[in-house]
Protein backbone atom coordinates (compact mmCIF):
# COMPACT_ATOMS: atom_id res chain seq x y z
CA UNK A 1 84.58 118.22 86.11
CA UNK A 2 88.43 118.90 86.24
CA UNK A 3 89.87 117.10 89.03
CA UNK A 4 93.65 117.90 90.42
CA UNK A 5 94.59 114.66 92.49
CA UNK A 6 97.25 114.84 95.68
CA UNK A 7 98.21 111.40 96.78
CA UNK A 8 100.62 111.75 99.94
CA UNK A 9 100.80 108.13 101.51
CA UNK A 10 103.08 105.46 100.12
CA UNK A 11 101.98 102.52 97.55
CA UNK A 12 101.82 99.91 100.42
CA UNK A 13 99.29 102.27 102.03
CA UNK A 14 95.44 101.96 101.18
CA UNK A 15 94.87 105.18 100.17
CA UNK A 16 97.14 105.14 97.28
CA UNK A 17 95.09 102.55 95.74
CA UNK A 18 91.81 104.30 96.54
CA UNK A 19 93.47 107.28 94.98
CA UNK A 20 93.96 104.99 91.82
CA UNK A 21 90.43 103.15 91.57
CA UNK A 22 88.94 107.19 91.92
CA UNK A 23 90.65 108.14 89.19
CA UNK A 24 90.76 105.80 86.98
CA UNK A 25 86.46 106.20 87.96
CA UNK A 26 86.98 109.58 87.51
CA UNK A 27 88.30 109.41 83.53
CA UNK A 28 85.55 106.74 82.96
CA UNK A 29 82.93 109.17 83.87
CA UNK A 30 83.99 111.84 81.42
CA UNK A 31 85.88 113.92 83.84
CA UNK A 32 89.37 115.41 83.14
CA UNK A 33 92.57 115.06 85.32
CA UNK A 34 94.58 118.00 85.43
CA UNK A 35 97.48 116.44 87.22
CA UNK A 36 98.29 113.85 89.46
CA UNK A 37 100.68 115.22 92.17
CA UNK A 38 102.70 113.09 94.29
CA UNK A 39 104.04 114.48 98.02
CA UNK A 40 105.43 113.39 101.36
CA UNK A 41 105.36 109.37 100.87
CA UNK A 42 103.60 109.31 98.10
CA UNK A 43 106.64 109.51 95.86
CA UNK A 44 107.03 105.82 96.29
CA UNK A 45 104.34 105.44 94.16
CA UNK A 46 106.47 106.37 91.44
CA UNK A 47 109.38 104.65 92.46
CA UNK A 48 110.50 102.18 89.93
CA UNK A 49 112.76 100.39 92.79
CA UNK A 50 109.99 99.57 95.34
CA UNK A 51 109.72 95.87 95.24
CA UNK A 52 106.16 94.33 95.97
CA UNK A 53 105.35 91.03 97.56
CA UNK A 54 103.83 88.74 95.47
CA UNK A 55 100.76 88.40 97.43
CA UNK A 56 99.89 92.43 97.12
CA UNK A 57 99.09 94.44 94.00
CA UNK A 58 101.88 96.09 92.52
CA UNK A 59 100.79 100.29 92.97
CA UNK A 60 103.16 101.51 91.62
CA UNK A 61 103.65 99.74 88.31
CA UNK A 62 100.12 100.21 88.15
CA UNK A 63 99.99 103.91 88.77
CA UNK A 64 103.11 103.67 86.32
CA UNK A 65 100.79 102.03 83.57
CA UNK A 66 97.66 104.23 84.53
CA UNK A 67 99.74 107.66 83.87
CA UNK A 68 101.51 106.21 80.67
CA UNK A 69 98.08 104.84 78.66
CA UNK A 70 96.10 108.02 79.48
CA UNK A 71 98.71 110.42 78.98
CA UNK A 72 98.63 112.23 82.06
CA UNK A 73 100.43 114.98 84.13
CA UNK A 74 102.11 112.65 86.74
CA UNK A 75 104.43 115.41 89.24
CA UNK A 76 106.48 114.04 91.69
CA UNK A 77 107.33 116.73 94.64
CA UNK A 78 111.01 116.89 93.93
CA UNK A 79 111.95 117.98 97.54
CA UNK A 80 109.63 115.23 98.64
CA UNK A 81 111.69 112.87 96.66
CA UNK A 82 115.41 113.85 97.15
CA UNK A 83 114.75 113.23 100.97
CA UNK A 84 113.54 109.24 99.99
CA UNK A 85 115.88 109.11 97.75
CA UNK A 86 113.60 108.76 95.19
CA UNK A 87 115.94 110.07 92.11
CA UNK A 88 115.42 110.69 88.43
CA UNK A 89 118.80 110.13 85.92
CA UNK A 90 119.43 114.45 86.44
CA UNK A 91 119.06 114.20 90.08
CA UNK A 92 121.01 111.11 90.76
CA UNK A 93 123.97 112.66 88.78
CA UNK A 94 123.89 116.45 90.42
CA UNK A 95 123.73 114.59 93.75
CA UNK A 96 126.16 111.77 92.88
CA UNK A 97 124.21 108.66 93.87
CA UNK A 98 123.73 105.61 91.50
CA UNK A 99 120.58 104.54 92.13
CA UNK A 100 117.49 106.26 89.64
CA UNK A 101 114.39 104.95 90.42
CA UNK A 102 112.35 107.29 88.72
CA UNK A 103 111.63 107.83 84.83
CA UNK A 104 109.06 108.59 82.21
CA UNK A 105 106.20 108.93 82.66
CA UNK A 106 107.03 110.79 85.76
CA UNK A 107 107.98 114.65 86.29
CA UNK A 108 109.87 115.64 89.37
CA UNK A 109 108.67 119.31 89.86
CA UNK A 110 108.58 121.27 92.57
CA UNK A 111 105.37 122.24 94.89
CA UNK A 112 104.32 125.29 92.64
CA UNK A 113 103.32 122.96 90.68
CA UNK A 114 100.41 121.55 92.96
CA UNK A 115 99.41 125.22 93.22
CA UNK A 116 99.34 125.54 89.38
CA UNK A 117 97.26 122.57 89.10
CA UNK A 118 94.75 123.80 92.04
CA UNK A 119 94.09 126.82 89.82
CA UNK A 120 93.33 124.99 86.57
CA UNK A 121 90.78 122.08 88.08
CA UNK A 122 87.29 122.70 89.66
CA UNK A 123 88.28 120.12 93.03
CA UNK A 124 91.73 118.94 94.38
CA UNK A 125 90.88 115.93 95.90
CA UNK A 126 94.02 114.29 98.13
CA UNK A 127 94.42 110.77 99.49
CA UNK A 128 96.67 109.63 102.84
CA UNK A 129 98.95 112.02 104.92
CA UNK A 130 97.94 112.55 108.55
């Protein structure tokens, strides 16, 4: 089964890591992820500047990890991600700001590519959002 995976609540929240644990399920099973797309809060999940307590597991360094060993299609909604200022080094420079918190293994794309995805997998399957 080709799965296309839509995670839309930030890494504090307990759907991101549900989103995680299914797919890293999913590639153990045999199935294929087509790509990971990341909207609305979930951008933070590829944030490289969201700090985690010490007590709580780090999502996004292990979404970060998760992405890099299996060579995956991470997206991050690129209008989702402008309005947290959620930059990559192109971004932060056409906009002027300083900070980048966002960087390989991450793409910042825009929705079309969701759609793209959507046509290529046999189920989208999204976590969070209300």
């Amino acid at each position: 089964m080709k799965f296309a995976i839509a995670l839309f609540s930030a890494a504090h929240a307990p759907s991101s890591r549900r989103a995680l644990l299914f797919a890293q399920a999913a590639l153990a099973g045999g199935h294929e992820i087509v790509r990971l797309f990341f909207y609305q809060d979930g951008v933070y999940n590829a944030s490289g500047s969201v700090v985690t307590p010490q007590d709580e597991q780090d999502l996004p360094k292990q979404w970060r990890a998760f992405v890099a060993e299996h060579q995956l299609d991470g997206v991050v909604c690129i209008a989702a991600a402008l309005r947290r200022g959620v930059l990559n080094d192109e971004e932060a420079k056409r906009y002027q700001r300083e900070a980048v918190a966002v960087g390989a293994p991450w793409e910042l794309s825009g929705l079309g590519q969701l759609h793209d995805a959507v046509q290529d997998a046999d189920r989208l399957i999204c976590f969070g959002g209300a």
